[in-house]
N, C-alpha and C. Protein backbone atom coordinates (compact mmCIF):
# COMPACT_ATOMS: atom_id res chain seq x y z
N UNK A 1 0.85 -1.18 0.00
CA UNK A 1 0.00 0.00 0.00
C UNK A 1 0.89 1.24 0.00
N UNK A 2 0.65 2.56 -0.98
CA UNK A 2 1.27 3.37 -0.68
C UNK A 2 0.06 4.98 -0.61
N UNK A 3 0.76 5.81 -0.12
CA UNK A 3 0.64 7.20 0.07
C UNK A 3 1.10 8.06 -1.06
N UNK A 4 0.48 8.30 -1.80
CA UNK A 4 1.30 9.41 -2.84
C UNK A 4 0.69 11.38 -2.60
N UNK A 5 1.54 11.93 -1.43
CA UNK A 5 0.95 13.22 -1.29
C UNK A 5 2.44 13.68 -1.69
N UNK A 6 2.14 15.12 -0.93
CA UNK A 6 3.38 16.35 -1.20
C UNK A 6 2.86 17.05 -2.75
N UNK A 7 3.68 18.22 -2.53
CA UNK A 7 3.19 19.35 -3.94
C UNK A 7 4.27 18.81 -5.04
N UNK A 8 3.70 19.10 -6.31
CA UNK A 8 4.23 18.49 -7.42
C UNK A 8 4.41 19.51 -8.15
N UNK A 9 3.98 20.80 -8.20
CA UNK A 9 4.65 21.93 -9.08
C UNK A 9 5.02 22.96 -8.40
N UNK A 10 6.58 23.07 -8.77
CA UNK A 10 7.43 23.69 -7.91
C UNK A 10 7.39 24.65 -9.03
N UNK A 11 8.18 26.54 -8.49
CA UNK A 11 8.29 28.01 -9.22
C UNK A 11 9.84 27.11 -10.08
N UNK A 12 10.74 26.49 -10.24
CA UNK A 12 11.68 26.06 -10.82
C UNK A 12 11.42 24.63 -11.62
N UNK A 13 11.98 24.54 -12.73
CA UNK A 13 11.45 23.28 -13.46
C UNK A 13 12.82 22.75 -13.99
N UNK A 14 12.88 21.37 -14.88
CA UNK A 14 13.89 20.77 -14.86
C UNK A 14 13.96 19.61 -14.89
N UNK A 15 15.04 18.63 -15.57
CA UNK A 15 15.18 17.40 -15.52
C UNK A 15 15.74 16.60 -14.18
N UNK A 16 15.70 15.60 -14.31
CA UNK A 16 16.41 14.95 -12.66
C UNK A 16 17.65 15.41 -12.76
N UNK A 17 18.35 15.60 -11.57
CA UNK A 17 19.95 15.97 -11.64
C UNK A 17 20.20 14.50 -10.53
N UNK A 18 20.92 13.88 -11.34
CA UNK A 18 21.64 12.58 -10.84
C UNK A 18 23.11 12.94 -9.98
N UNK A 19 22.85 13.40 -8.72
CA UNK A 19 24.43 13.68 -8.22
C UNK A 19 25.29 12.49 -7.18
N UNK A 20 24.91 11.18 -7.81
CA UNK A 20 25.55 10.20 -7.41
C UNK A 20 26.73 9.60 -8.63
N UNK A 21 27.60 8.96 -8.61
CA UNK A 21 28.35 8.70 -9.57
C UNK A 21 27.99 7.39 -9.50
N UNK A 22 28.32 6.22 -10.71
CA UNK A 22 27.47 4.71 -11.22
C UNK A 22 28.68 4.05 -9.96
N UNK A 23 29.31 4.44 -8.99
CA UNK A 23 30.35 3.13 -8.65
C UNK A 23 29.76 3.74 -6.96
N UNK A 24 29.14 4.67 -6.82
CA UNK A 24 29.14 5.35 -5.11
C UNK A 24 27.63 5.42 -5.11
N UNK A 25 26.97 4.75 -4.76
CA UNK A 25 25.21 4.47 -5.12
C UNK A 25 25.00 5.57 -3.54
N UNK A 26 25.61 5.18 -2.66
CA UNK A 26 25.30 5.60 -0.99
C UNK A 26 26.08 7.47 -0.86
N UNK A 27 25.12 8.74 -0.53
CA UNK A 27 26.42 10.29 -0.02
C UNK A 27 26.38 9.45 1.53
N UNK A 28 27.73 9.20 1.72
CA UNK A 28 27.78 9.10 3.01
C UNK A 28 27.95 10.83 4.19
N UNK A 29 27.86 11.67 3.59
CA UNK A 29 27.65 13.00 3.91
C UNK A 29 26.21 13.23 4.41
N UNK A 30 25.44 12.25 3.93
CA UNK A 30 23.79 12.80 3.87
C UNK A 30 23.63 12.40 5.39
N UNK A 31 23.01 13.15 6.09
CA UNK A 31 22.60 12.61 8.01
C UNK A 31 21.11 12.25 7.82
N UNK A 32 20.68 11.22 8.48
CA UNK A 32 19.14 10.95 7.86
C UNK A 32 19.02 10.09 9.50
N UNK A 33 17.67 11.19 10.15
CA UNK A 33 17.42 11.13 11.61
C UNK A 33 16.29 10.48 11.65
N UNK A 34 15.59 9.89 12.51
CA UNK A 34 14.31 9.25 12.69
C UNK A 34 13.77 8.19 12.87
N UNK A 35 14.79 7.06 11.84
CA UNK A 35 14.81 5.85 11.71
C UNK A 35 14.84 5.03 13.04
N UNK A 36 13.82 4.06 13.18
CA UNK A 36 14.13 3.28 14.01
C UNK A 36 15.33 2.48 14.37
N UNK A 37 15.33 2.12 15.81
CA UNK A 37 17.01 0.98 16.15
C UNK A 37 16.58 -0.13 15.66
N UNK A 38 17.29 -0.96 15.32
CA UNK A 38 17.20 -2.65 15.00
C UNK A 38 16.34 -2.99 16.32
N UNK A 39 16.28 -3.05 17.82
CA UNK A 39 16.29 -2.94 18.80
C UNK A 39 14.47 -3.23 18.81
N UNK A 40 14.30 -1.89 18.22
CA UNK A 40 12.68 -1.23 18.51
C UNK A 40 11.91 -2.37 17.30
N UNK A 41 12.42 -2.31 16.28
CA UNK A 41 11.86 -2.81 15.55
C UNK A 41 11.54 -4.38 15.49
N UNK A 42 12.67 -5.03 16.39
CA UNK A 42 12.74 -6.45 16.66
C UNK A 42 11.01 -6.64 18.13
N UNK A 43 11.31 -5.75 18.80
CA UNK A 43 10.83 -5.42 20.01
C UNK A 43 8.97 -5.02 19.15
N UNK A 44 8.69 -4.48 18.71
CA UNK A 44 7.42 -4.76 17.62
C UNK A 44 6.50 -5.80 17.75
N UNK A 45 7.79 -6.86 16.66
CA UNK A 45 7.58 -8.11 16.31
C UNK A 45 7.31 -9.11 17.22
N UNK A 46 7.98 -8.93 18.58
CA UNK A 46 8.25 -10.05 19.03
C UNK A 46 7.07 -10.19 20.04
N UNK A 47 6.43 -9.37 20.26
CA UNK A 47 4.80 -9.74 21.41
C UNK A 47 4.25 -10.62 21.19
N UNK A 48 3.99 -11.14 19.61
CA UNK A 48 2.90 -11.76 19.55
C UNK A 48 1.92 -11.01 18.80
N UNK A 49 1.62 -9.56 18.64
CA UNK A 49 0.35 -9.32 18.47
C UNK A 49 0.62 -8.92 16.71
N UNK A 50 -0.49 -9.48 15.68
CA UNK A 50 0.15 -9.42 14.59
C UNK A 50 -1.03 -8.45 13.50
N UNK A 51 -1.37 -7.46 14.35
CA UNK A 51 -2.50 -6.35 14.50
C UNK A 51 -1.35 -5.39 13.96
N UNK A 52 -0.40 -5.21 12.71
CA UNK A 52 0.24 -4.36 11.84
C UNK A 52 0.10 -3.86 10.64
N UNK A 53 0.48 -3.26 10.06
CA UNK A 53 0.57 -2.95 8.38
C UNK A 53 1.70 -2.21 8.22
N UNK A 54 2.54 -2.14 6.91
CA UNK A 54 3.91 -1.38 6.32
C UNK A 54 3.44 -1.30 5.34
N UNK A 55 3.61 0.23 4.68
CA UNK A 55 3.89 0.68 3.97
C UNK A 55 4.67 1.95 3.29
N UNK A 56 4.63 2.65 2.03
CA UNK A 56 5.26 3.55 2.16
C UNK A 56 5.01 5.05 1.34
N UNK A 57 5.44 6.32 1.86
CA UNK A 57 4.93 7.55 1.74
C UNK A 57 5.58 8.22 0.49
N UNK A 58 5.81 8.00 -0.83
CA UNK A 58 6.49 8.82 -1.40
C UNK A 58 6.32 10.36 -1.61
N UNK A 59 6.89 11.40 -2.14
CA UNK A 59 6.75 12.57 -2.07
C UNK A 59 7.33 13.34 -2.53
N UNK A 60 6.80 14.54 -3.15
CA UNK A 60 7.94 15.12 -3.92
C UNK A 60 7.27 16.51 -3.14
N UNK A 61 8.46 16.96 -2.53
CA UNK A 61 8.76 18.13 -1.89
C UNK A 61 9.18 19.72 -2.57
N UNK A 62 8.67 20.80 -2.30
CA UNK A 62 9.21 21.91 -3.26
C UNK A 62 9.74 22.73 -2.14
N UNK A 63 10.86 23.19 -2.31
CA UNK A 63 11.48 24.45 -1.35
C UNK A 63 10.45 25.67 -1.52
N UNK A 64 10.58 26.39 -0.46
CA UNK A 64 9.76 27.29 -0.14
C UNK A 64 10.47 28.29 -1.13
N UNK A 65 9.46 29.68 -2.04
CA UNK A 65 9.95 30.48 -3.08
C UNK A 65 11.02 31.52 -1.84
N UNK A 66 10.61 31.64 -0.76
CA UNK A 66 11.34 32.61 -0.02
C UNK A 66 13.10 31.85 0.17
N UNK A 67 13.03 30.74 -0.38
CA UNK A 67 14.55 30.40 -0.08
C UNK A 67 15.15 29.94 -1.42
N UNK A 68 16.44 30.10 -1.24
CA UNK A 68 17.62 29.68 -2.63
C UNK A 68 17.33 28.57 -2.75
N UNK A 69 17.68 28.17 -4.30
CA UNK A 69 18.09 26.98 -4.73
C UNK A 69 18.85 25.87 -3.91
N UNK A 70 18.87 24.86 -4.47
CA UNK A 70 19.72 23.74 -3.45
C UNK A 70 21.02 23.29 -4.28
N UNK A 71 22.30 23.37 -3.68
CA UNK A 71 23.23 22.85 -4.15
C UNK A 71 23.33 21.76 -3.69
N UNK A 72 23.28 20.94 -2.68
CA UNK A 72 23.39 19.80 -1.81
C UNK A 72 22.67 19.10 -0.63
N UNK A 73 22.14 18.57 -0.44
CA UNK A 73 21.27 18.06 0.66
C UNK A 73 22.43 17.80 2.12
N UNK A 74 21.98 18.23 2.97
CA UNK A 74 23.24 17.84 4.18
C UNK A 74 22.49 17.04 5.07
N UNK A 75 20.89 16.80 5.72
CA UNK A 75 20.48 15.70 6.51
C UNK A 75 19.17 16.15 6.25
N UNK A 76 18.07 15.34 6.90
CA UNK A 76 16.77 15.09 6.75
C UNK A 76 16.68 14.56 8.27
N UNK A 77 15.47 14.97 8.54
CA UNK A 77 15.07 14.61 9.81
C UNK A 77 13.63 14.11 9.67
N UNK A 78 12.95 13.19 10.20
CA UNK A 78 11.35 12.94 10.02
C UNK A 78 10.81 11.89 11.58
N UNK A 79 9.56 12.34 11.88
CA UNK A 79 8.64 12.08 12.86
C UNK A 79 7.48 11.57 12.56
N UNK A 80 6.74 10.37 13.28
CA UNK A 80 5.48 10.05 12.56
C UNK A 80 4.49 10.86 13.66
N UNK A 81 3.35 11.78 13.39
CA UNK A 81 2.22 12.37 14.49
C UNK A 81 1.20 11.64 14.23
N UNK A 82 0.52 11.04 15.29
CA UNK A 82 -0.16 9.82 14.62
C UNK A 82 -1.85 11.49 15.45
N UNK A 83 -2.81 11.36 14.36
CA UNK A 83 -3.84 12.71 14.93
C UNK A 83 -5.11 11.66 14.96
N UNK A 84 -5.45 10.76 14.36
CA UNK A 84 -6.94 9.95 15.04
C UNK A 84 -6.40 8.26 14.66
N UNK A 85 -7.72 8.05 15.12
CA UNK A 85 -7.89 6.53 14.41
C UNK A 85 -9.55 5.83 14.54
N UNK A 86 -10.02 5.19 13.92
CA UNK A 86 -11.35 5.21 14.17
C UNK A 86 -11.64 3.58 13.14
N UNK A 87 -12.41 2.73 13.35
CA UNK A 87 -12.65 1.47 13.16
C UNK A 87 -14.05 1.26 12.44
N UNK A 88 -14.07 1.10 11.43
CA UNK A 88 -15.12 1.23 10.31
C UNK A 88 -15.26 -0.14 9.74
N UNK A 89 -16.97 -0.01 9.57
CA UNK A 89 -16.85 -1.71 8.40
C UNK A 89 -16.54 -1.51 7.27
N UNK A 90 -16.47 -2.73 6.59
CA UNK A 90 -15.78 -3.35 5.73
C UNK A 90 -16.78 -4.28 5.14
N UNK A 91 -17.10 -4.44 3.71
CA UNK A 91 -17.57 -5.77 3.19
C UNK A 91 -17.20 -6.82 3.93
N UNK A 92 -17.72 -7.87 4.37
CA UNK A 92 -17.37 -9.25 4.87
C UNK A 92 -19.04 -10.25 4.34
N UNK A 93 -18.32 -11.62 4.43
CA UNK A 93 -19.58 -12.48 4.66
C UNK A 93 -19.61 -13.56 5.59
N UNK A 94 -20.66 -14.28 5.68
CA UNK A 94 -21.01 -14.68 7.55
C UNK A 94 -19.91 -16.10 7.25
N UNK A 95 -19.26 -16.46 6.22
CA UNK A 95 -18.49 -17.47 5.98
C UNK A 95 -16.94 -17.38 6.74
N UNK A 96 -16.64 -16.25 6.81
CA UNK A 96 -15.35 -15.44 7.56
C UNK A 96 -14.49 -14.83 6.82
N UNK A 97 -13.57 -14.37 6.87
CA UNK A 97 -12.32 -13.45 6.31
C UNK A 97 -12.33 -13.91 4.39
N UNK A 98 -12.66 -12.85 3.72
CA UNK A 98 -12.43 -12.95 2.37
C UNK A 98 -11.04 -12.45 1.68
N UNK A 99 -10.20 -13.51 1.05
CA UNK A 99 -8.73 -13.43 0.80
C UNK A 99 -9.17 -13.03 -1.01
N UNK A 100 -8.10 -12.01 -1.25
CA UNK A 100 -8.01 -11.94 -2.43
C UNK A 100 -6.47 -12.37 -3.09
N UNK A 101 -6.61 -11.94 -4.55
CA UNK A 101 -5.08 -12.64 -4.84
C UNK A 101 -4.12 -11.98 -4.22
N UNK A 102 -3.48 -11.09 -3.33
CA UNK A 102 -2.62 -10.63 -3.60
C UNK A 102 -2.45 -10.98 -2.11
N UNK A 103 -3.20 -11.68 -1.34
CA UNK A 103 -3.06 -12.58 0.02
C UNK A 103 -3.63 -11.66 1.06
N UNK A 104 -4.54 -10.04 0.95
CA UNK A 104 -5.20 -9.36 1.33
C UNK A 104 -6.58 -9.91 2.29
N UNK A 105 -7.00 -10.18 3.04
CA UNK A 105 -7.77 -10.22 4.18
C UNK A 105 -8.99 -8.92 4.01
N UNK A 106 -10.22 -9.05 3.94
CA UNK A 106 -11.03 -8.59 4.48
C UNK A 106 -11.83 -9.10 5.56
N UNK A 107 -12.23 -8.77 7.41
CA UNK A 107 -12.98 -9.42 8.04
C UNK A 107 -13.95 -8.61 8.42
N UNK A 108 -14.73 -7.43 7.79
CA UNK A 108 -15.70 -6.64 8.07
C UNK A 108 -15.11 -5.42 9.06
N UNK A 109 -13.96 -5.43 9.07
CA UNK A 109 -13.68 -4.50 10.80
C UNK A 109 -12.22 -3.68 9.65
N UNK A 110 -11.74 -2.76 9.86
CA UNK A 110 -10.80 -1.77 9.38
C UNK A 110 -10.47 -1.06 10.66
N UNK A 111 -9.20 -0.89 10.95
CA UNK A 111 -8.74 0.66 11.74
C UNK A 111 -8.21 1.38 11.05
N UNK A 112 -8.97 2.35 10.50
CA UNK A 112 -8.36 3.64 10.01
C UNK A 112 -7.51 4.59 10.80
N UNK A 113 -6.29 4.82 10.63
CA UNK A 113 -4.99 5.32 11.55
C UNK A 113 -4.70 6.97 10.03
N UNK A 114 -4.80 7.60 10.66
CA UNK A 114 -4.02 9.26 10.19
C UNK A 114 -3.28 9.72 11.02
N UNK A 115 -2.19 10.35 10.17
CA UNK A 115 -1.22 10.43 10.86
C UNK A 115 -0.70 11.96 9.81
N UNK A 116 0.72 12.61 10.45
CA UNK A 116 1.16 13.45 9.64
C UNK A 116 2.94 13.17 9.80
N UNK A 117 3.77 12.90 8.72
CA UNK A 117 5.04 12.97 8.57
C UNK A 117 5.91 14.49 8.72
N UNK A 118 6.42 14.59 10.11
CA UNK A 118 6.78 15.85 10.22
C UNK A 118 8.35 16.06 9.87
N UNK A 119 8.76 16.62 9.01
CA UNK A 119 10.06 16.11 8.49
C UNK A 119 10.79 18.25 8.43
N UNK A 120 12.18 18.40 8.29
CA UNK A 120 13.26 18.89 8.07
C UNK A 120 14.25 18.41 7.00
N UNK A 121 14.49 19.55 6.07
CA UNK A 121 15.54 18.81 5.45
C UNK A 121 16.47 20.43 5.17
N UNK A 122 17.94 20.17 5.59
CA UNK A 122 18.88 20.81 5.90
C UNK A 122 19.45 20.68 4.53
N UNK A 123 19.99 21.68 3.75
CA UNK A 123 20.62 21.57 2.36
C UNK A 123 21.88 23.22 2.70
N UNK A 124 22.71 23.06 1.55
CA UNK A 124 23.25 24.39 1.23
C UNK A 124 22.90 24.81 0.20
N UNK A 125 23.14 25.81 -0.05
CA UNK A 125 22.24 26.56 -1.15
C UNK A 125 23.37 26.96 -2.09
N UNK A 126 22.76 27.33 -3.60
CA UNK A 126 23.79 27.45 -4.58
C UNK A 126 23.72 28.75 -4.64
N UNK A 127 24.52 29.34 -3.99
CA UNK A 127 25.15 30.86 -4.48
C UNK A 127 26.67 30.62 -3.70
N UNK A 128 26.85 32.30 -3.60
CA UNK A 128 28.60 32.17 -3.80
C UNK A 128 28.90 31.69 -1.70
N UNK A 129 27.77 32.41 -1.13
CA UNK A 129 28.03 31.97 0.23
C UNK A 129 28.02 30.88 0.62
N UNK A 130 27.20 30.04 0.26
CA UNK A 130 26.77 28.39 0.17
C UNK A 130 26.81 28.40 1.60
N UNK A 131 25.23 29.06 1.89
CA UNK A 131 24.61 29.35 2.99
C UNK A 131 24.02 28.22 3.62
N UNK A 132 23.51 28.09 4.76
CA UNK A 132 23.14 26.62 4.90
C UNK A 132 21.37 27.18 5.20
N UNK A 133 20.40 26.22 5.16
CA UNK A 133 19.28 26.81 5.09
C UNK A 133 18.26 25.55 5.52
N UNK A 134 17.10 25.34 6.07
CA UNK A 134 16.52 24.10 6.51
C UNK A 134 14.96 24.75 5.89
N UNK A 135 14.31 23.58 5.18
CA UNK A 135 12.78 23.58 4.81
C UNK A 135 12.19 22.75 5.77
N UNK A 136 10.66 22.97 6.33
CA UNK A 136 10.16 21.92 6.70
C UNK A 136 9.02 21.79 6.27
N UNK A 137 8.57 20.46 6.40
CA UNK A 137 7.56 20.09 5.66
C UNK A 137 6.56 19.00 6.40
N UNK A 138 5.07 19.08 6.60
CA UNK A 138 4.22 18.37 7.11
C UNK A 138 3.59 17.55 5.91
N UNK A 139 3.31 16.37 5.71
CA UNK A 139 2.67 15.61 5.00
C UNK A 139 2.00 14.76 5.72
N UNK A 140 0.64 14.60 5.34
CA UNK A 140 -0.39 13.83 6.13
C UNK A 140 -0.53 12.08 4.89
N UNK A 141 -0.66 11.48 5.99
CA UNK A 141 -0.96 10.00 5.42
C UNK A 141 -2.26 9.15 6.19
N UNK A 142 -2.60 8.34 5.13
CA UNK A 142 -3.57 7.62 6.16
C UNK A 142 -3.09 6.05 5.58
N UNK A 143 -3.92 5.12 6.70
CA UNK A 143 -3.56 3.91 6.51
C UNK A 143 -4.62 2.77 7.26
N UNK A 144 -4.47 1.88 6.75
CA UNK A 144 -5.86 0.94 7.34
C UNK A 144 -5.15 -0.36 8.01
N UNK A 145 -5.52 -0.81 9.18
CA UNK A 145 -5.14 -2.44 9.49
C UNK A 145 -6.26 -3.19 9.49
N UNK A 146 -6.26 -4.41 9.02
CA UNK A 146 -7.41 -5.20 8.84
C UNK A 146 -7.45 -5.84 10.46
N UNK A 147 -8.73 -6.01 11.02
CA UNK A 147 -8.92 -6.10 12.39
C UNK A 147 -10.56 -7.15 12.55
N UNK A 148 -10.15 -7.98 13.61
CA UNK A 148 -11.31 -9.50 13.60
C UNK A 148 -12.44 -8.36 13.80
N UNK A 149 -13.49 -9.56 13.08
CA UNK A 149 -14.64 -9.09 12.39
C UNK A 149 -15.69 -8.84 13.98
N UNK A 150 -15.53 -9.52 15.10
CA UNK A 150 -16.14 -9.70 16.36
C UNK A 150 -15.79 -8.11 16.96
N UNK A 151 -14.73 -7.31 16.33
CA UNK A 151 -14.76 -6.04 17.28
C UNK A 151 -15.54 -5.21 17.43
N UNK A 152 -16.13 -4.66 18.77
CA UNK A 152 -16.97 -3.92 18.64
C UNK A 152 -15.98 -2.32 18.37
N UNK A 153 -17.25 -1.49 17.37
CA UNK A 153 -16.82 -0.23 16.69
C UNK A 153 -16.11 1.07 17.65
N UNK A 154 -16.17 0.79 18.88
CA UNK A 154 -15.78 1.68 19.85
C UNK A 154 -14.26 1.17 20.46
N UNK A 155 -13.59 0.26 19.95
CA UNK A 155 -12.67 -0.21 20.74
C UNK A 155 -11.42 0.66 20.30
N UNK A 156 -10.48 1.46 21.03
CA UNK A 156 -9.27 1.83 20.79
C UNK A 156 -8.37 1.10 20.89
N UNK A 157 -7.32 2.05 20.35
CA UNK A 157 -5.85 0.89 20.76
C UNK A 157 -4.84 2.33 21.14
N UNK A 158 -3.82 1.42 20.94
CA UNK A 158 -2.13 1.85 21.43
C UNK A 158 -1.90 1.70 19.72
N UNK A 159 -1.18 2.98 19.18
CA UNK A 159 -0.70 3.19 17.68
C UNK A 159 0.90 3.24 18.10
N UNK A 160 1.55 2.03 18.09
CA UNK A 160 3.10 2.24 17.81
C UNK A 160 3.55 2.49 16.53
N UNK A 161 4.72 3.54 16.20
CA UNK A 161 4.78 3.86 14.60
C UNK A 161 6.71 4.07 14.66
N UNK A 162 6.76 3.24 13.61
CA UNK A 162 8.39 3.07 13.24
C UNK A 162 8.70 3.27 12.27
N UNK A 163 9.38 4.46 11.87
CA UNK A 163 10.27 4.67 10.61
C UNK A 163 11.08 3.65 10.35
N UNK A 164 10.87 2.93 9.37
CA UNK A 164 11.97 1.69 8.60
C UNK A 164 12.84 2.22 8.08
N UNK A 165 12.79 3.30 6.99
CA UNK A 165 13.87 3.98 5.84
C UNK A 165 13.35 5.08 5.26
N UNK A 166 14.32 6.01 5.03
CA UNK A 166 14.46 7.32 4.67
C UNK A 166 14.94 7.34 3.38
N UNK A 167 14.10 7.42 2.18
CA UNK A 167 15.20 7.90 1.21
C UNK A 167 15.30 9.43 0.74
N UNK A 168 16.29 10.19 0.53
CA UNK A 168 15.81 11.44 -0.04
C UNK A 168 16.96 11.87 -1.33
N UNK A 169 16.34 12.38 -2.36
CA UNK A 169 17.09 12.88 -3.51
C UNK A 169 16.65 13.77 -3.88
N UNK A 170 17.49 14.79 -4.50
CA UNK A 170 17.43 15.78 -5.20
C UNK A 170 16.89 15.91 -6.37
N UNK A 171 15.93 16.59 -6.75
CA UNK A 171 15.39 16.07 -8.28
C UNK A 171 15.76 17.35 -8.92
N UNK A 172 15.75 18.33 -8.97
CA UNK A 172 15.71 19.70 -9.55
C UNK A 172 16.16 20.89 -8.13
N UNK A 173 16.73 21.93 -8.54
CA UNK A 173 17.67 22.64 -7.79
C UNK A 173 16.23 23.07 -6.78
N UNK A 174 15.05 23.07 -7.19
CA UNK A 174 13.63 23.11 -6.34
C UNK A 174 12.97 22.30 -5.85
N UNK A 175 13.43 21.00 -6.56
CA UNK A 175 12.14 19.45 -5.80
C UNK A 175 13.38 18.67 -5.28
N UNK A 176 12.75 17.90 -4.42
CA UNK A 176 13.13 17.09 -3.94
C UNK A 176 12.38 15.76 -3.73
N UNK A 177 12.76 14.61 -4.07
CA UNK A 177 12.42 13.73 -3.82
C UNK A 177 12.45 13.05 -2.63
N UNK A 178 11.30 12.06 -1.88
CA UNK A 178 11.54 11.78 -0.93
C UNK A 178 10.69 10.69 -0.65
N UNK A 179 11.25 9.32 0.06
CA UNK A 179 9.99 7.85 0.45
C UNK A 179 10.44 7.51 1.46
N UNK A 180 9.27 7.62 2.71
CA UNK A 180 9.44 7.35 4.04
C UNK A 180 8.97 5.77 3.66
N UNK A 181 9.57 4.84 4.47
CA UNK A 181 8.81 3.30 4.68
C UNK A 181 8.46 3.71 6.30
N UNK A 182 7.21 3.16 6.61
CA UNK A 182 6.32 3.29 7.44
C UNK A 182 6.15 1.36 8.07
N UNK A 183 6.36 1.67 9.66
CA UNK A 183 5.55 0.61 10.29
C UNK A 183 4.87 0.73 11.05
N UNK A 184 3.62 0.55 11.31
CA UNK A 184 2.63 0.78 12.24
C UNK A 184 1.35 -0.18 12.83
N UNK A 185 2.00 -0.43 14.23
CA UNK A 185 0.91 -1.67 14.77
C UNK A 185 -0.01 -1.01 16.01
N UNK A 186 -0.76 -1.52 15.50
CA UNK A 186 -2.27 -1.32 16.95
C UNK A 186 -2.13 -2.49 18.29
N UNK A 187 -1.81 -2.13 18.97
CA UNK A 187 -2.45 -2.85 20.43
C UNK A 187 -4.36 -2.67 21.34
N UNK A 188 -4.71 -3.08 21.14
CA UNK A 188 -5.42 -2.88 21.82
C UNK A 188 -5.55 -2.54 23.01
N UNK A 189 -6.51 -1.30 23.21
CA UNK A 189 -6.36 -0.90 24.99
C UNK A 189 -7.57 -1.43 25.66
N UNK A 190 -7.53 -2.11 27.07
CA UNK A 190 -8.42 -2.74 27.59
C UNK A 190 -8.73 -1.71 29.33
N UNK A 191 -9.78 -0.99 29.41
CA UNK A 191 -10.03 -0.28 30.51
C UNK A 191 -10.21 -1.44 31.94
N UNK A 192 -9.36 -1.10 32.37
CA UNK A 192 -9.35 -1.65 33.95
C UNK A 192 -10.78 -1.64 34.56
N UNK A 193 -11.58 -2.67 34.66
CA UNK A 193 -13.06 -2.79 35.55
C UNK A 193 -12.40 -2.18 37.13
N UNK A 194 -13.84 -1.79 37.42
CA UNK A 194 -14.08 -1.19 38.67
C UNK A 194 -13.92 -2.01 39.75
N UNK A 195 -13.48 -2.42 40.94
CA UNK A 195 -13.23 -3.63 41.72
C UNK A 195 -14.95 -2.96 42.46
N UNK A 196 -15.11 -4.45 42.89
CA UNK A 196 -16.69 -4.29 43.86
C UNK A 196 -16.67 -4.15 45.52
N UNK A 197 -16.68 -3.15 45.93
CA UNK A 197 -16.35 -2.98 47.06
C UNK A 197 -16.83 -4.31 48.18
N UNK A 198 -16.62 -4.57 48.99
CA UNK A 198 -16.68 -6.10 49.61
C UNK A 198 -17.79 -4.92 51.00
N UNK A 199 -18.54 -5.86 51.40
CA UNK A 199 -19.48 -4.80 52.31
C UNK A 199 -18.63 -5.18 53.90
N UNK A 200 -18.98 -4.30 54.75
CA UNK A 200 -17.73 -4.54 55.91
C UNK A 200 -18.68 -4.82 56.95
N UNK A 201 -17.82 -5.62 58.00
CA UNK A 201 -18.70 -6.52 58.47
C UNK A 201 -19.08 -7.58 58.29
């Protein structure tokens, strides 16, 4: 599943500018913040609860007209803001979970999760000062986990959200290219019952 937002016509136009050479695929110069530890991401997986979905955000970013051109990208920074989530039906039939080809699950139940990618990206700019200068940029995403068909429509959860990978490139001295990979699992939250007071005496 992917996300295709961000603005697509930038005040500067232009072909891709390829500033990698065919033998150095990786700028080891580029700083790229956000990403989850091996750690967190193992730590996810390993509960048991298999209430997830991954996918990913591509985007093409335009520098703001109030700032210079870009000579170089120097780091990127990005945050997931997770702003609702809400649990909606779904086609289902009383037979149970309908699989399509692509090994997709429908069980009548959806959690719809929105969220916004809050990102920075630090570049120098092409003039003679080769000033350093930071854009930021909010991009909103949404995303669905397929969830048993028995839930009732009021149930919340716990939204854990893990940046997998950052890619970002330069497309034109104004766009920038950019694809967050996204992981994001629901826990369910269960409200603590009231204990029954015991009568005294």
């Amino acid at each position: 599943m992917k996300t295709s937002m961000g603005q697509i016509q930038c005040t500067g136009t232009g072909n891709y500018i390829n500033d990698q050479s065919e033998h150095c695929q990786d700028n080891p110069l580029l700083i790229i913040k956000g990403e989850c530890s091996s750690a967190k991401k193992q730590a996810l997986l390993e509960d048991g609860n298999d209430t997830w979905t991954q996918f990913f955000v591509p985007e093409v970013l335009c520098i703001p007209e109030q700032k210079p051109d870009i000579e170089e990208l120097m780091s990127v920074t990005a945050r997931v803001v997770i702003i609702s989530q809400r649990l909606v039906r779904t086609p289902s039939y009383d037979g149970g979970p309908i699989e399509n080809q692509e090994g997709t699950f429908v069980t009548g139940r959806k959690l719809i999760i929105e969220g916004i990618l809050r990102q920075k990206v630090m570049y120098t700019a092409c003039n003679e000062e080769q000033s350093v200068h930071t854009a930021h940029f909010d991009v909103p995403f949404s995303a669905f986990i397929i969830i048993p068909a028995d839930e009732p429509l009021n149930t919340r959860y716990k939204i854990d959200s893990c940046i997998e990978d950052i890619f970002i490139s330069r497309v034109t001295d104004r766009q920038i290219f950019k694809n967050v990979t996204l992981f994001l699992k629901a826990t369910k939250l269960t409200c603590p019952t009231a204990s029954t007071p015991t009568p005294e005496g």
